[in-house]
Structures are given as structure tokens and as C-alpha cells.
PDB file of N, CA and C in Angstrom:
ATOM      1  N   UNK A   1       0.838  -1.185   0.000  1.00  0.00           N
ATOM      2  CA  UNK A   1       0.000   0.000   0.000  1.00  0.00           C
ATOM      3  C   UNK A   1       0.884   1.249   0.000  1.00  0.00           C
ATOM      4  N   UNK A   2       0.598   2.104  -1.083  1.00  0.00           N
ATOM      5  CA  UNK A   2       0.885   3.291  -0.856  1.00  0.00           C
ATOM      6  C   UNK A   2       1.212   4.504   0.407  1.00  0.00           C
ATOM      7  N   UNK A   3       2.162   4.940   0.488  1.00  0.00           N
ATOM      8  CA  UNK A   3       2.437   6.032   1.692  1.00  0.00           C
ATOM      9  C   UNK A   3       1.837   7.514   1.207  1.00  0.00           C
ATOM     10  N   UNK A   4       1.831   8.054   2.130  1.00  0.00           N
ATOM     11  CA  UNK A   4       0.915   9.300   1.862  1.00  0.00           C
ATOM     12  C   UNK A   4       1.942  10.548   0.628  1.00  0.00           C
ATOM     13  N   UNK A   5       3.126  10.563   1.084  1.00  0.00           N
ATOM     14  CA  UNK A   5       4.041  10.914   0.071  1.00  0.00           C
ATOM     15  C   UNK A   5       4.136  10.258  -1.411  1.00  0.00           C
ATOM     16  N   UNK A   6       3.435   9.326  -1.310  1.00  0.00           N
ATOM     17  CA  UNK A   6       4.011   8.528  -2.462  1.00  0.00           C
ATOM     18  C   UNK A   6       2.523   8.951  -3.114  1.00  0.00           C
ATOM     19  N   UNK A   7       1.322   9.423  -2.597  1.00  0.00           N
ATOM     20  CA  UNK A   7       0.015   9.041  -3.133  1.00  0.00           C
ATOM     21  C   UNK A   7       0.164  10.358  -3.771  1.00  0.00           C
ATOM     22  N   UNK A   8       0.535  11.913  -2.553  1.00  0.00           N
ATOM     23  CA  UNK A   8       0.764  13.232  -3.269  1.00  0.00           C
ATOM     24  C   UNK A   8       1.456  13.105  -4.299  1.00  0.00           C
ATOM     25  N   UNK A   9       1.944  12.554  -4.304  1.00  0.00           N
ATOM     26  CA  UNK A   9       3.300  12.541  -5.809  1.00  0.00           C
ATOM     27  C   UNK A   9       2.898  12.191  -6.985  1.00  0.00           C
ATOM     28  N   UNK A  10       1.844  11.212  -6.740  1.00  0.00           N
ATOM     29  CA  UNK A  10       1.047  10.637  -8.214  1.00  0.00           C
ATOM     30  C   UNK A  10      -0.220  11.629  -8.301  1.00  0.00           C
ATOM     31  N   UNK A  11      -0.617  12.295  -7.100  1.00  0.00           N
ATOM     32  CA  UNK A  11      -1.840  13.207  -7.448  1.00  0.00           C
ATOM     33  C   UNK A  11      -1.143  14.434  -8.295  1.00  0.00           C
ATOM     34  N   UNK A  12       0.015  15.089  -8.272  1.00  0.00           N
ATOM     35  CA  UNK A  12       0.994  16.104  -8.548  1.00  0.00           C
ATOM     36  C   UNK A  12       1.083  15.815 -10.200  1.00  0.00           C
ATOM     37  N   UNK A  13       1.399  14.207 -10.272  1.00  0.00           N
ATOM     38  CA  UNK A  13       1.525  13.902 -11.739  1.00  0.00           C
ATOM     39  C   UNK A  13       0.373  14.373 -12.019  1.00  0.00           C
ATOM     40  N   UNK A  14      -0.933  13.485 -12.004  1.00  0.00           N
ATOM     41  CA  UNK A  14      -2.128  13.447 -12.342  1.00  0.00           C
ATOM     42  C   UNK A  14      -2.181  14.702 -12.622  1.00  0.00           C
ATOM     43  N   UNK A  15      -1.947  16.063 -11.833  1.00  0.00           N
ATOM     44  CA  UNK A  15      -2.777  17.454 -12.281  1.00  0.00           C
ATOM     45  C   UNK A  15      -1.741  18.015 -13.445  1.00  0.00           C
ATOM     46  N   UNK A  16      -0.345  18.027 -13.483  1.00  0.00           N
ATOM     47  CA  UNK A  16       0.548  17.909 -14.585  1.00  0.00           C
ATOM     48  C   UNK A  16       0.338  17.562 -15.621  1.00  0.00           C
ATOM     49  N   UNK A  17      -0.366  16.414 -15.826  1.00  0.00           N
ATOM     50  CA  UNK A  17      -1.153  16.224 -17.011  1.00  0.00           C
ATOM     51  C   UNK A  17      -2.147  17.032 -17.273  1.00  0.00           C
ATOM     52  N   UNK A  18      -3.140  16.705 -16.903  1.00  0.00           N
ATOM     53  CA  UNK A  18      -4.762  17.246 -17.039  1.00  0.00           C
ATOM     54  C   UNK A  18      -4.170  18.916 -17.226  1.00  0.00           C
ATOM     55  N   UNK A  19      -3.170  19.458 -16.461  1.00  0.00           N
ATOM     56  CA  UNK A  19      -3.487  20.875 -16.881  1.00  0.00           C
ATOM     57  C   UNK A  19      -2.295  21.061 -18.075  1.00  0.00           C
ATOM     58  N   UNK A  20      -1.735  20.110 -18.590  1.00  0.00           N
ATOM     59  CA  UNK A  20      -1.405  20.294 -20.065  1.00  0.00           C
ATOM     60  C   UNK A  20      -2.202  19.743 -20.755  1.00  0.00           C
ATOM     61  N   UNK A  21      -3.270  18.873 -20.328  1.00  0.00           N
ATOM     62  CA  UNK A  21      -4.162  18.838 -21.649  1.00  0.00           C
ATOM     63  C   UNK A  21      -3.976  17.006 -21.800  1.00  0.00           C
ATOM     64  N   UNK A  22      -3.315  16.377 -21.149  1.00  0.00           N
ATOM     65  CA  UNK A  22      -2.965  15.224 -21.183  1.00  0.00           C
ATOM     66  C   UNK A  22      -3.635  14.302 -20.127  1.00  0.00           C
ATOM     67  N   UNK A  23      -4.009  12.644 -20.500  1.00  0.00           N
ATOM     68  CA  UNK A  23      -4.386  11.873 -19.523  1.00  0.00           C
ATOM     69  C   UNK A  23      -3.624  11.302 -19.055  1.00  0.00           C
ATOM     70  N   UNK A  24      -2.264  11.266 -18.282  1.00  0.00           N
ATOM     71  CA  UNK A  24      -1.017  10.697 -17.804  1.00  0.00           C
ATOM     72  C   UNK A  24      -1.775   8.951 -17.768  1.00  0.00           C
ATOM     73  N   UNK A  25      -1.430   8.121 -17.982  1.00  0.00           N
ATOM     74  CA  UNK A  25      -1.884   6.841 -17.631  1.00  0.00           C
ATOM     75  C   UNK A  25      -1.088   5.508 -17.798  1.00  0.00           C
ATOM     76  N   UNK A  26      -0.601   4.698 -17.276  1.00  0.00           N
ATOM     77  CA  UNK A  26       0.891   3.686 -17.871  1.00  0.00           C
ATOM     78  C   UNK A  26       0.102   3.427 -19.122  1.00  0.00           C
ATOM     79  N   UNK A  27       1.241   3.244 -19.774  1.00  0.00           N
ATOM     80  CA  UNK A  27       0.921   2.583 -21.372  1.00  0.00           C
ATOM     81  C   UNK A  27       0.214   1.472 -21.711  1.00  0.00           C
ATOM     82  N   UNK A  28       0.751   0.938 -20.101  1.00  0.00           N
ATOM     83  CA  UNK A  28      -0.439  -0.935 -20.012  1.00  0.00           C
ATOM     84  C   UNK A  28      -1.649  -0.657 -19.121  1.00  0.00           C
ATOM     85  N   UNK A  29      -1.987   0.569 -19.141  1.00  0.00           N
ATOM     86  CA  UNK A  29      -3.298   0.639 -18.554  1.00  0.00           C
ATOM     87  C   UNK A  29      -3.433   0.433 -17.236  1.00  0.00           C
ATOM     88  N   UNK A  30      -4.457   0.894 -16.539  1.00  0.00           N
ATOM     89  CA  UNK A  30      -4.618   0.691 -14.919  1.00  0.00           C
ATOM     90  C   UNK A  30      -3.789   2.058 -14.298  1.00  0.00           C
ATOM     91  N   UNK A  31      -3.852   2.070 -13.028  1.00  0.00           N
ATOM     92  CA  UNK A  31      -3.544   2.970 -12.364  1.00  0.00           C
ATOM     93  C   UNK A  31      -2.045   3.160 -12.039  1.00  0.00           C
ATOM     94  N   UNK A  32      -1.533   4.171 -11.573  1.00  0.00           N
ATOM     95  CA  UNK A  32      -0.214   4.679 -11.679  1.00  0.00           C
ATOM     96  C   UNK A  32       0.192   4.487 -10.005  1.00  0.00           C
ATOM     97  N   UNK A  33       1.196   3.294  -9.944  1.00  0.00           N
ATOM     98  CA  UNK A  33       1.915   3.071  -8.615  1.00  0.00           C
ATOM     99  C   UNK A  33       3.249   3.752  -8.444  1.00  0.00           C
ATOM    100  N   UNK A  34       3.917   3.602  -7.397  1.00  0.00           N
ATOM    101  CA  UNK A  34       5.225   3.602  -7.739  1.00  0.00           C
ATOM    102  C   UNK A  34       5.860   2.713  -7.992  1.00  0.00           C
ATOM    103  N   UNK A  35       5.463   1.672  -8.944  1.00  0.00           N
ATOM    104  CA  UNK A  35       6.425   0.988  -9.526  1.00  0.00           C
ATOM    105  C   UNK A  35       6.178   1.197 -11.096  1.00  0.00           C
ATOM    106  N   UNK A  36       5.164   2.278 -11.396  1.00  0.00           N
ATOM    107  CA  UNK A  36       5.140   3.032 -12.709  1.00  0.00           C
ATOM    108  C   UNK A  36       6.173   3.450 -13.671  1.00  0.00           C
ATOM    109  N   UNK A  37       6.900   3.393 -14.541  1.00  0.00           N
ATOM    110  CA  UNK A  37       7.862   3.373 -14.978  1.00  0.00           C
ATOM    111  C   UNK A  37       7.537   4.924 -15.591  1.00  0.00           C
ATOM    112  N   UNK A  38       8.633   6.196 -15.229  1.00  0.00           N
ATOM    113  CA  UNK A  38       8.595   7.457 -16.196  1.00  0.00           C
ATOM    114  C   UNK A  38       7.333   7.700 -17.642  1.00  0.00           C
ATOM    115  N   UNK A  39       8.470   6.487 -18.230  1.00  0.00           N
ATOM    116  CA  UNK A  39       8.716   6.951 -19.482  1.00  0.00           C
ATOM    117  C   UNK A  39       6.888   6.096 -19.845  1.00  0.00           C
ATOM    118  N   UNK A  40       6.750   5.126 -19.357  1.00  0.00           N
ATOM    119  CA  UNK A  40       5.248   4.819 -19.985  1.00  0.00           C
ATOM    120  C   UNK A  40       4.319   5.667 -19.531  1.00  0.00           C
ATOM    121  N   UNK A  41       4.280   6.619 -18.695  1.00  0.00           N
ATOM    122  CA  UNK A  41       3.430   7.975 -18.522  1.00  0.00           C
ATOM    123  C   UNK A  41       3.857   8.777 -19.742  1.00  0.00           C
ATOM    124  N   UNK A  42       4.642   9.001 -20.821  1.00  0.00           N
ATOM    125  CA  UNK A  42       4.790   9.329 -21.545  1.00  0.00           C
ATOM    126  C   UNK A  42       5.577  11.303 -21.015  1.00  0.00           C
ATOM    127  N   UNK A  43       6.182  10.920 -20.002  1.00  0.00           N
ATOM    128  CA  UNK A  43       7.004  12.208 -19.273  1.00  0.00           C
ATOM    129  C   UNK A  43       7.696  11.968 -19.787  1.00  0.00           C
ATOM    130  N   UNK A  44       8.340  13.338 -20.767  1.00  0.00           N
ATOM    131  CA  UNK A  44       9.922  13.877 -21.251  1.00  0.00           C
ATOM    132  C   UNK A  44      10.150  14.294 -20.552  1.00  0.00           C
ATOM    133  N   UNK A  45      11.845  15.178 -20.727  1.00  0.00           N
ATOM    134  CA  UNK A  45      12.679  16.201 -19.872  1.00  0.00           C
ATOM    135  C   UNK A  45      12.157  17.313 -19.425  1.00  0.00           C
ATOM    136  N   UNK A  46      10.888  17.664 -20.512  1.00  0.00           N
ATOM    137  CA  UNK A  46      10.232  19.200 -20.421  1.00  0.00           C
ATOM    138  C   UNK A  46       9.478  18.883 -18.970  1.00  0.00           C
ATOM    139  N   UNK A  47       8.659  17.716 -19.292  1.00  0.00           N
ATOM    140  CA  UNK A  47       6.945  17.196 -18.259  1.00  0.00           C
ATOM    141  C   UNK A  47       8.094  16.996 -16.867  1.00  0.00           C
ATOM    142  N   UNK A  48       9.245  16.253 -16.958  1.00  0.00           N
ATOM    143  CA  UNK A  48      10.086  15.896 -15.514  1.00  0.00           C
ATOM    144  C   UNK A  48      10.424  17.465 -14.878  1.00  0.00           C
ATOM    145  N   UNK A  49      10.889  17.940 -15.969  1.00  0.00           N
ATOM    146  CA  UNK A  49      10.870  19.621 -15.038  1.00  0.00           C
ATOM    147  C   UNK A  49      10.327  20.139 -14.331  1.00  0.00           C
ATOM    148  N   UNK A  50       8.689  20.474 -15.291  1.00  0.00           N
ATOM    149  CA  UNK A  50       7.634  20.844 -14.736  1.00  0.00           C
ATOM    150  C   UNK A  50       7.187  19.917 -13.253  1.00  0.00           C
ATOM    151  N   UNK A  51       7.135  18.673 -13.153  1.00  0.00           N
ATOM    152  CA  UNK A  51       7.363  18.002 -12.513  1.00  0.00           C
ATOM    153  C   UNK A  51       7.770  18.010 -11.154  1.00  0.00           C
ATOM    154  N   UNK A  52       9.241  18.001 -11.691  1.00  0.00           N
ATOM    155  CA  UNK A  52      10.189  18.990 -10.266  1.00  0.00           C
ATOM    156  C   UNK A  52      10.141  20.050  -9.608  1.00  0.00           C
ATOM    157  N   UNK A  53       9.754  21.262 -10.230  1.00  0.00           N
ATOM    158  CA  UNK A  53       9.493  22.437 -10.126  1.00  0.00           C
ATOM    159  C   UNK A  53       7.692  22.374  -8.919  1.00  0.00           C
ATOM    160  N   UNK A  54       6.838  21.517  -9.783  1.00  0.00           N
ATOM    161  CA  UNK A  54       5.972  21.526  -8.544  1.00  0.00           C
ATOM    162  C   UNK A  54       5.865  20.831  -7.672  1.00  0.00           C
ATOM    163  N   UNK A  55       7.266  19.635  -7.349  1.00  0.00           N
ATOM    164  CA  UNK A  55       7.308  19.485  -6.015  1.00  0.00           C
ATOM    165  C   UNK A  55       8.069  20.405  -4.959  1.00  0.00           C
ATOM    166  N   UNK A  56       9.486  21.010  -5.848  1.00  0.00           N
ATOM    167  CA  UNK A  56      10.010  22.004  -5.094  1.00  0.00           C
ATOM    168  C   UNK A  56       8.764  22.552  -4.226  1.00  0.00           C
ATOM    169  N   UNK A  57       7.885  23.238  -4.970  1.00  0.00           N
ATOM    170  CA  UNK A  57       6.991  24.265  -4.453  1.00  0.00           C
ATOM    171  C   UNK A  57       6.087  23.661  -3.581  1.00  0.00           C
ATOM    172  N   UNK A  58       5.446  22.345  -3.534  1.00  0.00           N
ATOM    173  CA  UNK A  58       4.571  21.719  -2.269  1.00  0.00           C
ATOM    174  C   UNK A  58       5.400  21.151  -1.599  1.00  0.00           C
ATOM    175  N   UNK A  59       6.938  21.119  -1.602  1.00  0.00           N
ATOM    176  CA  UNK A  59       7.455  20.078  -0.343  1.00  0.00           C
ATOM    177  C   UNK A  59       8.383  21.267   0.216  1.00  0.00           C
ATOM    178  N   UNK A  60       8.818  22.923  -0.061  1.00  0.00           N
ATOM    179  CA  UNK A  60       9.770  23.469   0.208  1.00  0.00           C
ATOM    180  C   UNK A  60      10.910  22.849   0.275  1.00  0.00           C
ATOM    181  N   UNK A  61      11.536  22.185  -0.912  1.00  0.00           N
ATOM    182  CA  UNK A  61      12.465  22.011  -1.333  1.00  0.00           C
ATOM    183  C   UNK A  61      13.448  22.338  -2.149  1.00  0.00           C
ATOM    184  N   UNK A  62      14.766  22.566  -2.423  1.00  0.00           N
ATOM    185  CA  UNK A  62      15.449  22.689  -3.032  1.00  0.00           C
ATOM    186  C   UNK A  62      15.750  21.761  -4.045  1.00  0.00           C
ATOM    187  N   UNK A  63      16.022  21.736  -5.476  1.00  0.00           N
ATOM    188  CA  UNK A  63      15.960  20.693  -5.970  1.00  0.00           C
ATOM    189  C   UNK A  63      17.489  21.341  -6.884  1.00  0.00           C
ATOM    190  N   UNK A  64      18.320  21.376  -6.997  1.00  0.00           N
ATOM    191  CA  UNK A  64      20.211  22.043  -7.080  1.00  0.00           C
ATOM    192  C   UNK A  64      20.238  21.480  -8.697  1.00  0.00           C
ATOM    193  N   UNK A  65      20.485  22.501  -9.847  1.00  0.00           N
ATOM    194  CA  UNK A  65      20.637  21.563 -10.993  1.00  0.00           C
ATOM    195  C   UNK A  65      21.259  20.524 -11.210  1.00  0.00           C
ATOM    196  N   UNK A  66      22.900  20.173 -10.676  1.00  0.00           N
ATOM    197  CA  UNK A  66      23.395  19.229 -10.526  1.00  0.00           C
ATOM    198  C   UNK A  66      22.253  17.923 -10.110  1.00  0.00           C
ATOM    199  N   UNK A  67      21.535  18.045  -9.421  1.00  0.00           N
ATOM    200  CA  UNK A  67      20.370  17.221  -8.826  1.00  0.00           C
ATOM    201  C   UNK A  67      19.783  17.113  -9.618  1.00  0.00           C
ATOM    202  N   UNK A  68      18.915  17.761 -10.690  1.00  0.00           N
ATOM    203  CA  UNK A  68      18.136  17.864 -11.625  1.00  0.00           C
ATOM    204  C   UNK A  68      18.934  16.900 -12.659  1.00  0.00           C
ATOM    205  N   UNK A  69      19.878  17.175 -12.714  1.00  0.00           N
ATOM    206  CA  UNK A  69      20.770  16.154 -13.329  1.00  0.00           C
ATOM    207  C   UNK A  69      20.846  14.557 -12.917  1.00  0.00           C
ATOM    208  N   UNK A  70      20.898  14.271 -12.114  1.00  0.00           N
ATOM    209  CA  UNK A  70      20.906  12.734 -11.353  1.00  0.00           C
ATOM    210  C   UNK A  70      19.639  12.942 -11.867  1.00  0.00           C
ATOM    211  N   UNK A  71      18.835  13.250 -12.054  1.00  0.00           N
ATOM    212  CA  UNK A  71      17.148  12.747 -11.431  1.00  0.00           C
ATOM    213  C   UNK A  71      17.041  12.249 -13.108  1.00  0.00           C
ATOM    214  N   UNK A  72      17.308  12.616 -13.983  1.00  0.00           N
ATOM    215  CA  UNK A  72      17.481  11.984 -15.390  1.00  0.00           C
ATOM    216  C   UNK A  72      17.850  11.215 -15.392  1.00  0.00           C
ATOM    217  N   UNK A  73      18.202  10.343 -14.439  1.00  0.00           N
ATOM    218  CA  UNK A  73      18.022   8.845 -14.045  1.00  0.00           C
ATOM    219  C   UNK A  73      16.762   8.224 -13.940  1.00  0.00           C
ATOM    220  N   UNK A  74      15.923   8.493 -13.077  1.00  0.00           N
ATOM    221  CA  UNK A  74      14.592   8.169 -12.893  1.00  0.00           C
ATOM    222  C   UNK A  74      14.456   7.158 -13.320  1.00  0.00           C
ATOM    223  N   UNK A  75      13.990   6.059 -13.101  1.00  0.00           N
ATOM    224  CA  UNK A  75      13.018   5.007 -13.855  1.00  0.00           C
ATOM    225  C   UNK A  75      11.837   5.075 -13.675  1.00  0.00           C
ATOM    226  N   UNK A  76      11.037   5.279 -11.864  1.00  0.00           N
ATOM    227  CA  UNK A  76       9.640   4.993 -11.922  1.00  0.00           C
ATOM    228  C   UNK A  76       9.499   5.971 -10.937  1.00  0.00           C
ATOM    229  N   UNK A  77       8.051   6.203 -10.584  1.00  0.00           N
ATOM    230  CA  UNK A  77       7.408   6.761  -9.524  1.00  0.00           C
ATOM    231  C   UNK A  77       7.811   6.654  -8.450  1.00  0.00           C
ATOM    232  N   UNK A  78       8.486   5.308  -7.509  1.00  0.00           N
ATOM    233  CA  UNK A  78       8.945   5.155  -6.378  1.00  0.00           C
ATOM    234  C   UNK A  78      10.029   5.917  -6.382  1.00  0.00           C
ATOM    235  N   UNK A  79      11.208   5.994  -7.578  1.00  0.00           N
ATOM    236  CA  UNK A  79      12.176   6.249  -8.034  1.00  0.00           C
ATOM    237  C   UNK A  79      12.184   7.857  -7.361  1.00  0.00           C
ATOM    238  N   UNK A  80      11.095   8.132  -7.725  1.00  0.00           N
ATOM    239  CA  UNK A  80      11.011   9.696  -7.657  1.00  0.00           C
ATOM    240  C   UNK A  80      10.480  10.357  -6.026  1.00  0.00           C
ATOM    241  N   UNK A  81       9.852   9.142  -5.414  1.00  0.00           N
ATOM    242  CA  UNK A  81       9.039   9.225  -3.933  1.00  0.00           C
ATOM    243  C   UNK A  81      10.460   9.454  -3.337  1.00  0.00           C
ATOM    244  N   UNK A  82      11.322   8.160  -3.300  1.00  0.00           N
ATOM    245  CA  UNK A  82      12.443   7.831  -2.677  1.00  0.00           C
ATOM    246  C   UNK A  82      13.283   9.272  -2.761  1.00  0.00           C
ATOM    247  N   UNK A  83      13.934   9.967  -3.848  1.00  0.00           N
ATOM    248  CA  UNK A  83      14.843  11.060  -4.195  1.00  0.00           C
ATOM    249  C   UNK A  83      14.094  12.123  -3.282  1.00  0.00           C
ATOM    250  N   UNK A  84      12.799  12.874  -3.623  1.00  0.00           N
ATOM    251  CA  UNK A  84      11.739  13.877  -2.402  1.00  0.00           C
ATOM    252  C   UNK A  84      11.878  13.600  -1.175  1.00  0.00           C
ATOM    253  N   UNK A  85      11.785  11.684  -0.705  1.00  0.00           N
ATOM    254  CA  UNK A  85      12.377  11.495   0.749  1.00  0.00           C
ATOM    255  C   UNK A  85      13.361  12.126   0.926  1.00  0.00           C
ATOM    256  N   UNK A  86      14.238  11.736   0.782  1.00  0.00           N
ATOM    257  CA  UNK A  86      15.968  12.203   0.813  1.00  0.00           C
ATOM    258  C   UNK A  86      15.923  13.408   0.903  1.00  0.00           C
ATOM    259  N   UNK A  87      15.037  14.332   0.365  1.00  0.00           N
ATOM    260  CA  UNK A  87      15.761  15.832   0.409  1.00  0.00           C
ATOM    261  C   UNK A  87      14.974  15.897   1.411  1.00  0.00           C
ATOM    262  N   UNK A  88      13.732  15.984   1.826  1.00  0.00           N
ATOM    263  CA  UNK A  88      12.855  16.117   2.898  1.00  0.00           C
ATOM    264  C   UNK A  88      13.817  15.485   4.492  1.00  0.00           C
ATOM    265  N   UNK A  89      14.270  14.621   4.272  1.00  0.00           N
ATOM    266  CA  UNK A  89      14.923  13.984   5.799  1.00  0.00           C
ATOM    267  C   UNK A  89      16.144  14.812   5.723  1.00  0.00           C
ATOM    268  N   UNK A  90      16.953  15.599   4.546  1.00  0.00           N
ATOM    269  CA  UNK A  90      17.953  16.510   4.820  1.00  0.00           C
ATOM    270  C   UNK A  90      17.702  17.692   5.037  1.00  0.00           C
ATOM    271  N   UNK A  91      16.318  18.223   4.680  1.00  0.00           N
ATOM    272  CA  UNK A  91      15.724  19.841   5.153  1.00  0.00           C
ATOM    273  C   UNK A  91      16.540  20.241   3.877  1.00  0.00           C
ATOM    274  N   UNK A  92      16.408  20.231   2.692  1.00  0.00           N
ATOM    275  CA  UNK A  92      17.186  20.536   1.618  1.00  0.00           C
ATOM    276  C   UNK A  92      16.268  21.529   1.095  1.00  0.00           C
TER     277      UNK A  92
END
């Protein structure tokens, strides 16, 4: 079961879409976990930005370009819960 961080994070996607105009949804259908993979939500570099940028702003975080850089790693949704932990338990 989902953690409450992990649920904001997919609601964050969800409105990322819808307010570009998009239905974010995995490519194999069904609902978006964190074991959702990026790229079958169909998120580029542009959508991961935007992305980043509105968690900076709901978690008061810093997100350091160098960082922005690692995060172009990403594979999935957890991928991305886990990295927000980390800065959140450092007050980053």
C-alpha cells in the first residue's frame, strides 16, 4: 500500500497532465503506482521539469541543478518518492 508521500506525488503527476491537456496513464493501462515506470506515462525532460518544479513548491524544497541532473536517471514513480524522501529527511 501506498504512503501518503508517495500518493501526493502521483496526485501532482495526475494534475501535470490534465493541466497540459494530457491523460497521464501507464501505457499498459490501470492505475499509476510507484512501480510506474517514467517513461510509460509518456514524461519527457520538459513534463520531468515541470514536474520537479511543482514538487520544489509543495514540499519546500530545493531541488540544485546538478540534482536535476541525477534525477534523469529516474526510472519509476517510487524512483522519484524515494529522491523527495531524501531531500525532505535533509531539510534541503
Amino acid at each position: 500500500m501506498a504512503d501518503q508521500l508517495t500518493n501526493e506525488i502521483i496526485a501532482m503527476i495526475k494534475k501535470r497532465a490534465a493541466a497540459e491537456g494530457g491523460n497521464i496513464a501507464p501505457a499498459s493501462g490501470g492505475e499509476i503506482t510507484a512501480a510506474t515506470g517514467l517513461t510509460s506515462l509518456g514524461i519527457d525532460s520538459l513534463g520531468l521539469a515541470d514536474v520537479l518544479w511543482d514538487l520544489e513548491q509543495a514540499y519546500g524544497i530545493k531541488i540544485e541543478m546538478n540534482t536535476s541532473e541525477a534525477w534523469s536517471d529516474l526510472q519509476n514513480v517510487g524512483d522519484m518518492v524515494e529522491a523527495v524522501r531524501g531531500l525532505l529527511a535533509k531539510g534541503v
